[in-house]
Structures are given as structure tokens and as C-alpha cells.
Protein backbone atom coordinates (compact mmCIF):
# COMPACT_ATOMS: atom_id res chain seq x y z
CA UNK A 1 107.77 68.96 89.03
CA UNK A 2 110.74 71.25 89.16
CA UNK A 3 112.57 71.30 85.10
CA UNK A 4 114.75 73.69 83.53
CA UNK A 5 113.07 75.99 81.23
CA UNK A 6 115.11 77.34 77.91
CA UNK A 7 113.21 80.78 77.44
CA UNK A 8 114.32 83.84 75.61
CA UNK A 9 115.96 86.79 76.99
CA UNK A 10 113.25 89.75 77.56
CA UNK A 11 113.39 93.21 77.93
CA UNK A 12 112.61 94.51 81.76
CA UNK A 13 109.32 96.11 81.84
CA UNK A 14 109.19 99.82 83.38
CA UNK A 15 110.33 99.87 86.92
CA UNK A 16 111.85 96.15 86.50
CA UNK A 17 115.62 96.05 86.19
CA UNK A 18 117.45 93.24 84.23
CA UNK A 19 120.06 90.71 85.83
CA UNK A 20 122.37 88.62 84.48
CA UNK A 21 122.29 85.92 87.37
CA UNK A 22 125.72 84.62 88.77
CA UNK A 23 124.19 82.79 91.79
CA UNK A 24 121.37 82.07 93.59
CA UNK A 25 121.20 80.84 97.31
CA UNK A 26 118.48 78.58 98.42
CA UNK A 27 116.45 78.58 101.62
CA UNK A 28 114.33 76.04 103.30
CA UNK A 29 111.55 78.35 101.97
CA UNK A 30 112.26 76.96 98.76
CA UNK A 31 111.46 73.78 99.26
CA UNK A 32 108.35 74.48 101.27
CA UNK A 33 107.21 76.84 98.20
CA UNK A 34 107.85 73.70 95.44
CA UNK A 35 105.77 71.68 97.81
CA UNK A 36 102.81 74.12 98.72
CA UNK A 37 103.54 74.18 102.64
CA UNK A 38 104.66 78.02 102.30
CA UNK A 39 103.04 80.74 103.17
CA UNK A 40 103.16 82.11 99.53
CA UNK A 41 100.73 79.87 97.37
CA UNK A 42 102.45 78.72 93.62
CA UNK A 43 100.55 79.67 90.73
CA UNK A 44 101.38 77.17 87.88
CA UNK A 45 103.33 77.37 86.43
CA UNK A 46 105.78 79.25 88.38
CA UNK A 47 108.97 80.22 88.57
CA UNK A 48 111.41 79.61 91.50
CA UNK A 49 113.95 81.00 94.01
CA UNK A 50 114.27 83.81 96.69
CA UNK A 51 117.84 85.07 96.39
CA UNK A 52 120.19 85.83 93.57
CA UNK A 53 123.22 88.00 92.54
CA UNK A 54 124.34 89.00 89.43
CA UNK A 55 125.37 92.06 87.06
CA UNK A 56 122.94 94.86 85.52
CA UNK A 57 122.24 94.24 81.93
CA UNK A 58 119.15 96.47 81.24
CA UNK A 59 117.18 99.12 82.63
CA UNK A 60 113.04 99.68 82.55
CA UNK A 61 111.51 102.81 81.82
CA UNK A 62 111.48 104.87 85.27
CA UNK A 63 114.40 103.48 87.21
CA UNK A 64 116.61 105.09 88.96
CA UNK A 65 119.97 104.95 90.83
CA UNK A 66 121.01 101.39 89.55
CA UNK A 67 123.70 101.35 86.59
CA UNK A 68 124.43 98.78 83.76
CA UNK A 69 127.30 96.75 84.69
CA UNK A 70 126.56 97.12 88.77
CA UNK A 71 126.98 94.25 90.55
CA UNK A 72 123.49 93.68 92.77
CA UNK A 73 121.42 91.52 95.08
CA UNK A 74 117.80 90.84 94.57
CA UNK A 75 116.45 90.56 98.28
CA UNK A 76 113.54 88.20 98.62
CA UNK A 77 109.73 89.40 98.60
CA UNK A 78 108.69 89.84 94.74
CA UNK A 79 106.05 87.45 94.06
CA UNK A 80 107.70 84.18 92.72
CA UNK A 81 105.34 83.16 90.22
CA UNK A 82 106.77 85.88 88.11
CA UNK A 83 110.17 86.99 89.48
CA UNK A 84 111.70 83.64 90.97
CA UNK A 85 115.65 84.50 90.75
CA UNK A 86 116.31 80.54 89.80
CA UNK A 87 117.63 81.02 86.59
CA UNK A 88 120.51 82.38 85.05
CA UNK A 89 118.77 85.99 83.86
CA UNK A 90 115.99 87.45 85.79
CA UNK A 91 113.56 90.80 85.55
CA UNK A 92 112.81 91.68 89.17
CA UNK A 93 111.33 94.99 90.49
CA UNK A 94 113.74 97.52 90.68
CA UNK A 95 112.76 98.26 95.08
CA UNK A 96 113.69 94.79 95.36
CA UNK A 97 117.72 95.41 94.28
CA UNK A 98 120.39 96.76 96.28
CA UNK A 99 124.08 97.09 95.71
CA UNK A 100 126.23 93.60 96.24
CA UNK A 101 128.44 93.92 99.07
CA UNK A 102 131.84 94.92 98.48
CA UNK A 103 134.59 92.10 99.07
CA UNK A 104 132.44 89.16 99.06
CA UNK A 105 132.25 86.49 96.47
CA UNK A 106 129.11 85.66 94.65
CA UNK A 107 128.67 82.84 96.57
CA UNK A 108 128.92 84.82 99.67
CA UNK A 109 126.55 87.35 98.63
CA UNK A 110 123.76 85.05 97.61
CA UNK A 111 123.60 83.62 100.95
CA UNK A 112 123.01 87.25 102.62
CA UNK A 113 119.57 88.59 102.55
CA UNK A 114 117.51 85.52 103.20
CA UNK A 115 119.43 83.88 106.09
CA UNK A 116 120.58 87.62 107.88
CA UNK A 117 117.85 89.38 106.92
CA UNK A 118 115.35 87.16 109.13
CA UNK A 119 117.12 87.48 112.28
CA UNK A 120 118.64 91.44 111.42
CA UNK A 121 114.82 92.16 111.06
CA UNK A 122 113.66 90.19 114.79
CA UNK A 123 116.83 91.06 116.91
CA UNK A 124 118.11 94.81 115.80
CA UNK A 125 114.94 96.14 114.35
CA UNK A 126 112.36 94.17 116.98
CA UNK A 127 114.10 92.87 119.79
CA UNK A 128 116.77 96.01 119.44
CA UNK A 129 119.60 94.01 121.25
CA UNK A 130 122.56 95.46 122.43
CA UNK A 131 125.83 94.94 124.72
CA UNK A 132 125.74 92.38 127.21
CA UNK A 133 122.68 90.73 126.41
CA UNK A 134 121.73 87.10 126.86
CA UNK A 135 119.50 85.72 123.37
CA UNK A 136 118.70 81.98 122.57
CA UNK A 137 118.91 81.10 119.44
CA UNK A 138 116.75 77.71 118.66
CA UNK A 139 117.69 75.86 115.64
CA UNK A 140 121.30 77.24 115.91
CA UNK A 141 122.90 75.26 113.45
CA UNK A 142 120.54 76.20 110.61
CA UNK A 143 121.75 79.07 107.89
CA UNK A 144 119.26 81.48 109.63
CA UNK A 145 120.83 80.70 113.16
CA UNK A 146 124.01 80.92 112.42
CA UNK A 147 123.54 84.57 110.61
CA UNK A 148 121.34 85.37 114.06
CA UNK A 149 124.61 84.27 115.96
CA UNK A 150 127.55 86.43 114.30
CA UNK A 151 124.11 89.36 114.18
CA UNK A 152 124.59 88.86 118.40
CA UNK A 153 128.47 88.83 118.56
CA UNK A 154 128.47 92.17 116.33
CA UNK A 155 126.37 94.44 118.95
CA UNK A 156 128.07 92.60 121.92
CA UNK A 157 125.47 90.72 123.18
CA UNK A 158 125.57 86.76 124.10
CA UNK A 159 123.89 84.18 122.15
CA UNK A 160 122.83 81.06 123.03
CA UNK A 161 122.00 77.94 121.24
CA UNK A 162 119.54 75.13 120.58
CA UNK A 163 120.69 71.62 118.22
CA UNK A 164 118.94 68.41 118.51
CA UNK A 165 122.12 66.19 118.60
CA UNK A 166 125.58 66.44 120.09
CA UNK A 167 127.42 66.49 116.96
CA UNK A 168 126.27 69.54 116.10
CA UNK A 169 127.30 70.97 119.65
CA UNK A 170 130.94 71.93 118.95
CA UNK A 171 130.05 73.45 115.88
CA UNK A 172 127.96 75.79 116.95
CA UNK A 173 130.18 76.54 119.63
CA UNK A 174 133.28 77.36 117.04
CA UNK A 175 130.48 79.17 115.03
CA UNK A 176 130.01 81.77 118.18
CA UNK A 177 127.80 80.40 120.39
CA UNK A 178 128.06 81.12 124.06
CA UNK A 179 126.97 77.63 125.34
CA UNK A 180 124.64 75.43 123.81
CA UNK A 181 121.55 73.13 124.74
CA UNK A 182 121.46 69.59 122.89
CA UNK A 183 118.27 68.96 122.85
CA UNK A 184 118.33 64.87 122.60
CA UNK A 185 120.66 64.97 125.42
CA UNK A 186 119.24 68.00 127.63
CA UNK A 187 115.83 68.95 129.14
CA UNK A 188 115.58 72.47 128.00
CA UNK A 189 114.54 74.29 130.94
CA UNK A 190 117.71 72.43 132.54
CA UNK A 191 119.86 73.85 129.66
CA UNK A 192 118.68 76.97 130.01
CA UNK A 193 119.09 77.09 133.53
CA UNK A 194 122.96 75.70 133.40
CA UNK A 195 123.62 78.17 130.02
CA UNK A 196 121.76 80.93 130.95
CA UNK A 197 121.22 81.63 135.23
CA UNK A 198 120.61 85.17 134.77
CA UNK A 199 117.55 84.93 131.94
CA UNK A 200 117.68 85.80 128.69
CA UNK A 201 116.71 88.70 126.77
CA UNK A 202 115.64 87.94 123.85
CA UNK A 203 114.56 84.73 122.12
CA UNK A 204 114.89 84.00 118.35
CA UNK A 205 113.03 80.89 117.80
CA UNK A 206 112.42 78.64 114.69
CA UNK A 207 110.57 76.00 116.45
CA UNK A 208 107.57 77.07 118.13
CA UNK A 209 105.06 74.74 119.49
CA UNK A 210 105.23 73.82 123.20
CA UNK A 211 108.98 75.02 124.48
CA UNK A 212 108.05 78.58 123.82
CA UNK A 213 106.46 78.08 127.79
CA UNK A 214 109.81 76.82 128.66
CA UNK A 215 111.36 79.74 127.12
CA UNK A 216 108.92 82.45 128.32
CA UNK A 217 109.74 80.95 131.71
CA UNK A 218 113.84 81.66 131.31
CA UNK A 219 113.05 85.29 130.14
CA UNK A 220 113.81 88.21 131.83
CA UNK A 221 111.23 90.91 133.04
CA UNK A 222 110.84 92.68 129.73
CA UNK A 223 112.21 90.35 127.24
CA UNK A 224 110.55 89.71 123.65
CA UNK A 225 110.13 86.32 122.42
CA UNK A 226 110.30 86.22 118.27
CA UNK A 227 108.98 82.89 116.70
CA UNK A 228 110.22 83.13 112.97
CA UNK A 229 109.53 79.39 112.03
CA UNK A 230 107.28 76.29 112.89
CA UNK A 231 109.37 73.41 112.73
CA UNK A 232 106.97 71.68 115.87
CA UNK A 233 104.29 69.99 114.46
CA UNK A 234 102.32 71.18 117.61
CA UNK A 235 99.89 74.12 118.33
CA UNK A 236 102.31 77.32 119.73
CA UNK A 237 100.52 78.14 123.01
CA UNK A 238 100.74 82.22 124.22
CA UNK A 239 101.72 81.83 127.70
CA UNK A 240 99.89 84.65 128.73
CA UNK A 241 100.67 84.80 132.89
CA UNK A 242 104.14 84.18 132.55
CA UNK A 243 104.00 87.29 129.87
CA UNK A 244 101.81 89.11 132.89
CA UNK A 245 103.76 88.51 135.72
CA UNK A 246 107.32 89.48 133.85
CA UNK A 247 105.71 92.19 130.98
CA UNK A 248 106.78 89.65 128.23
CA UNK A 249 106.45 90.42 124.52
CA UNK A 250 105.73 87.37 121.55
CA UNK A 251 105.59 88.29 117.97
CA UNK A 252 105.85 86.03 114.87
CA UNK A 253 108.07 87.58 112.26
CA UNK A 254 108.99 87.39 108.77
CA UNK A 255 111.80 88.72 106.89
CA UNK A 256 109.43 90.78 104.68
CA UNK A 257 108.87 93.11 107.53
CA UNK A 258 112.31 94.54 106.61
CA UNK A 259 112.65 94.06 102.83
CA UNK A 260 108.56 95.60 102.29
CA UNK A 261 109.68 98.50 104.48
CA UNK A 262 111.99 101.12 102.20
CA UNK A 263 113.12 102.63 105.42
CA UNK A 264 114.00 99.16 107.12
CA UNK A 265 115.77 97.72 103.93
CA UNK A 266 118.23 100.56 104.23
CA UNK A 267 118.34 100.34 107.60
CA UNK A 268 119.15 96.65 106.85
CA UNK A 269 122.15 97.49 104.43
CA UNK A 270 123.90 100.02 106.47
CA UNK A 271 124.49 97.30 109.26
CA UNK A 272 125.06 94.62 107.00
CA UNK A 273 127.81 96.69 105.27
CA UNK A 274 129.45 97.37 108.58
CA UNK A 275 129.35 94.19 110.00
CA UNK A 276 130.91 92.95 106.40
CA UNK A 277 133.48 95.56 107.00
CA UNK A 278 134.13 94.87 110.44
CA UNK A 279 134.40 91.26 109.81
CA UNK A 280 131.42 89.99 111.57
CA UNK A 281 129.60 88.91 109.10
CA UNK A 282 130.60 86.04 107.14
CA UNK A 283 128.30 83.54 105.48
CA UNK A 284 129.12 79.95 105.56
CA UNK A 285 129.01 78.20 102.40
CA UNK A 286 128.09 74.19 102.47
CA UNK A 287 128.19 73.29 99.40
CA UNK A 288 127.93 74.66 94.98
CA UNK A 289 125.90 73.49 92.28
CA UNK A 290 125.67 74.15 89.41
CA UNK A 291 122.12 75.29 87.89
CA UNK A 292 122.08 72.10 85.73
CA UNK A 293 122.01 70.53 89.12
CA UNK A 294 119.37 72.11 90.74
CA UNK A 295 117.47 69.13 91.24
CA UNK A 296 120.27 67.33 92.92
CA UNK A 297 120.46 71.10 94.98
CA UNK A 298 117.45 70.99 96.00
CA UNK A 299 117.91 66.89 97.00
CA UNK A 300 120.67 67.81 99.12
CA UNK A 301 118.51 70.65 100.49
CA UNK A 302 116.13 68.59 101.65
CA UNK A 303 118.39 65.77 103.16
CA UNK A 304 118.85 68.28 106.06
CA UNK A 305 123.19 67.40 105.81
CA UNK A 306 124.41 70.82 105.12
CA UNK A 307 125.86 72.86 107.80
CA UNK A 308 125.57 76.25 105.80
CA UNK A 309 124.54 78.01 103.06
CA UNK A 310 123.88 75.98 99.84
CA UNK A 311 124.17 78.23 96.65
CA UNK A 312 123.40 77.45 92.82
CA UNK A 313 125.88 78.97 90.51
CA UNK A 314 124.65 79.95 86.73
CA UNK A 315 128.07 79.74 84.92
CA UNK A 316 129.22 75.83 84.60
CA UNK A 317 132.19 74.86 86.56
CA UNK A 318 131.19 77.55 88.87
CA UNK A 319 130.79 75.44 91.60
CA UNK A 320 134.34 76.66 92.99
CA UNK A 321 132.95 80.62 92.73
């Protein structure tokens, strides 16, 4: 059952850094988690929520480089049982907070690590895109694929995209798609054909299941196929003479590959900062709640309507923040 706690305000422990939440941004990851179909288990009774930003308020014993009063994000990975960010003050491990970026709202900057960091991690750090490039990006119109879209338009290279229905087609397109497949309307390997005649280079895919043989068979000699998600209810087959013939690469990946890795995570926030700066990256915001709401949030979530980020905001009335 998901219920709003009243619990007192605690000192951080050492190496834990205190927040003052101002939003929180919520994934499809949350809603897997509340319903045991994520990869990380619940322990009851547990706490909630990936993504959060919010001021400094206290310091534990043994941290470093983080001031009272700085404006942070807490990046997803800390166990959620204890650290869930769904609240409106948090304790989180200090290697899991990194400055807020400059010039965005606190909207904004709750929908950053969760949705970029996925695709950052799979097409600059795995895939290592660049200029010119063809990727496919399944799933396009989710938070995740749109973030993996404006990733590909800041290095130059050419995405791609996958919806199920033609309403979402034009979207995607004004989002920065290149073309698009609609999948309802489209045989894939015909899409990819008429989108992409040339192959593609990389593949970004939330789907998995059978089409990842369609999409090994559009690749390029070389290219890397990255499954990040299982939406197909279907076994995800290796298609292992198409990956012979051409010297194909298939990975799963998970955005804790960057945010577990010290190294990556800065990595991570140098090209965010740029692309901020540069004015590539730009999350969408659907819709605000408020925290009173999160049921309804997490409703809405659920419903599958939103075409964008969906954020909580701790402060009522700050649905307009």
C-alpha cells in the first residue's frame, strides 16, 4: 500500500548528507518497485523513489566537497528501502549527490539522472556514438527515449524512432527524431528499411523480445545492440549468426553502470552540463503533483498518458515549479 508517513527530521549518519527535498521525478521503475516486478526486491516496509532535488541542510561526519545551502541531485542507485528520495527530507549517501545543474528549474532537474542517465550510460559510454551515425531508438516516446534522442542530436548523430500508434508519430518527430516507425501501422523490418537504407549503428532498445532479430538484421557490420528494458512479454533471443556474419555486439544495460562507477558519474556530469549549456538537453515536463498527491502521481503514472517527465513537488502549490 503506498501512504504518507509523518516521521521526524533525523540527523545524517557519517558519510550521509541531509536534503531538504524540493522535487522528486518518477520513473516507470517506480511503479515496478511498489509492485515487486523490479529488479530491486522491497523490504517492508520501505521507502520510495529514485530521483530527487533539493537544498543541503546537514552534513555527516566524513563528507566532503558538498556545502549547506547547495542546491543538489540525488542520482538513483542507493538502496530504496532506506534512502527512497519520496519525501520531502531525505538522508542519502553522500557518492550518490552531485551538484544541480545550473539554469534549470527543480522540476527540470528531477527529471535528469534517471531518464538521461540510462541512455548517456548505453550510447556515449557503450555504444560511444558520434557524428553521422544512424541509432534506433525503440520506445521513442517514453521519458528515457526522448532523453536518448536530444543525447543523439548533441554528438551529431541520427536517431531513429519506434511508437506503437500514429499519434505519437509527429511528436516524436518535433521531439528530434529523424523518421519514425509506427509500429501498429508498419512492419518493422519495412520501417527500418524505408527510415534507415544504410543500417544503423547503434540500437537503444526498451523492448526486447523477438524484434531484436529484426534489428540485428538492419545493423551495420560492427554495430552494438543495447536492450535497457523488457517491455515484450516474450523470451529475447541472441541472434548469434547474424552477430557472426556482421561482428555484432548485444549487451543489457542499466543505468547503475554509470552512477556505481565514480569515474563514469563524472564522466556523466561533464556532458550533461554541456549539453545543458549548449541547449541540447532539455527535459520535458508532463505534468506536477504535489506530494499529497502522490497516489494520484503514481495513478497517472501508470495510465501510460503522459508524454514526458512526471515530477512530485514537496512544497504545496508547487505544482507550477
Amino acid at each position: 500500500m503506498l501512504r504518507i508517513d509523518r516521521m521526524p527530521v533525523e540527523p545524517p549518519r557519517e558519510g550521509e548528507v541531509g536534503i531538504r527535498v524540493e522535487a522528486i521525478g518518477l520513473n516507470r521503475a517506480d511503479a515496478m518497485f511498489r509492485r515487486n516486478t523490479y529488479l530491486e526486491k522491497p523490504v517492508l516496509p520501505s521507502r520510495l523513489g529514485f530521483e530527487a532535488v533539493g537544498e543541503v541542510t546537514a552534513l555527516g561526519q566524513g563528507v566532503d566537497g558538498i556545502h549547506i545551502g547547495q542546491r543538489v541531485n540525488v542520482v538513483p542507485g542507493a538502496p530504496l528501502a532506506a534512502h527512497g528520495v519520496c519525501a520531502d527530507w531525505v538522508n542519502v549517501p553522500a557518492a550518490r549527490v552531485v551538484p544541480s545543474p545550473e539554469g534549470f528549474t527543480a522540476a527540470q532537474a528531477a527529471a535528469l539522472w534517471m531518464s538521461y542517465g540510462t541512455p548517456y550510460g548505453a550510447l556515449i559510454e557503450v555504444c560511444r556514438i558520434a557524428q553521422g551515425q544512424t541509432v534506433l531508438i525503440t520506445a521513442a516516446n517514453t521519458t528515457v527515449g526522448l532523453a536518448a534522442i536530444q543525447i543523439c542530436r548533441s554528438v551529431g548523430a541520427r536517431p531513429i524512432g519506434t511508437v506503437l500508434q500514429e499519434g505519437m508519430r509527429q511528436a516524436v518527430i518535433d521531439a528530434g527524431a529523424g523518421s519514425v516507425v509506427v509500429m501498429d501501422n508498419e512492419d518493422l523490418a519495412q520501417g527500418l528499411e524505408r527510415a534507415a537504407p544504410d543500417g544503423i549503428d547503434a540500437a537503444f532498445d526498451a523492448v526486447g523480445g523477438p524484434q531484436v532479430t529484426t534489428i540485428a538484421e538492419a545493423m551495420r557490420p560492427r554495430g552494438t545492440i543495447v536492450v535497457h528494458g523488457a517491455l515484450s512479454p516474450e523470451p529475447t533471443p541472441f541472434p548469434l549468426k547474424l552477430a557472426l556474419r556482421n561482428s555484432l555486439s548485444m549487451r543489457g544495460h542499466l543505468y547503475t553502470e554509470v552512477t556505481d562507477d565514480p569515474a563514469a558519474l563524472v564522466r556523466a556530469q561533464q556532458f550533461f552540463a554541456e549539453g545543458v549549456a549548449a541547449g541540447f538537453i532539455s527535459p520535458r515536463i508532463d505534468r506536477c503533483f504535489d506530494l499529497e498527491e502522490i497516489s494520484e502521481a503514481h495513478a497517472y503514472l501508470e495510465s501510460g498518458q503522459q508524454f514526458g517527465k512526471i515530477v512530485v513537488m514537496t512544497q504545496t502549490g508547487g505544482k507550477t515549479a
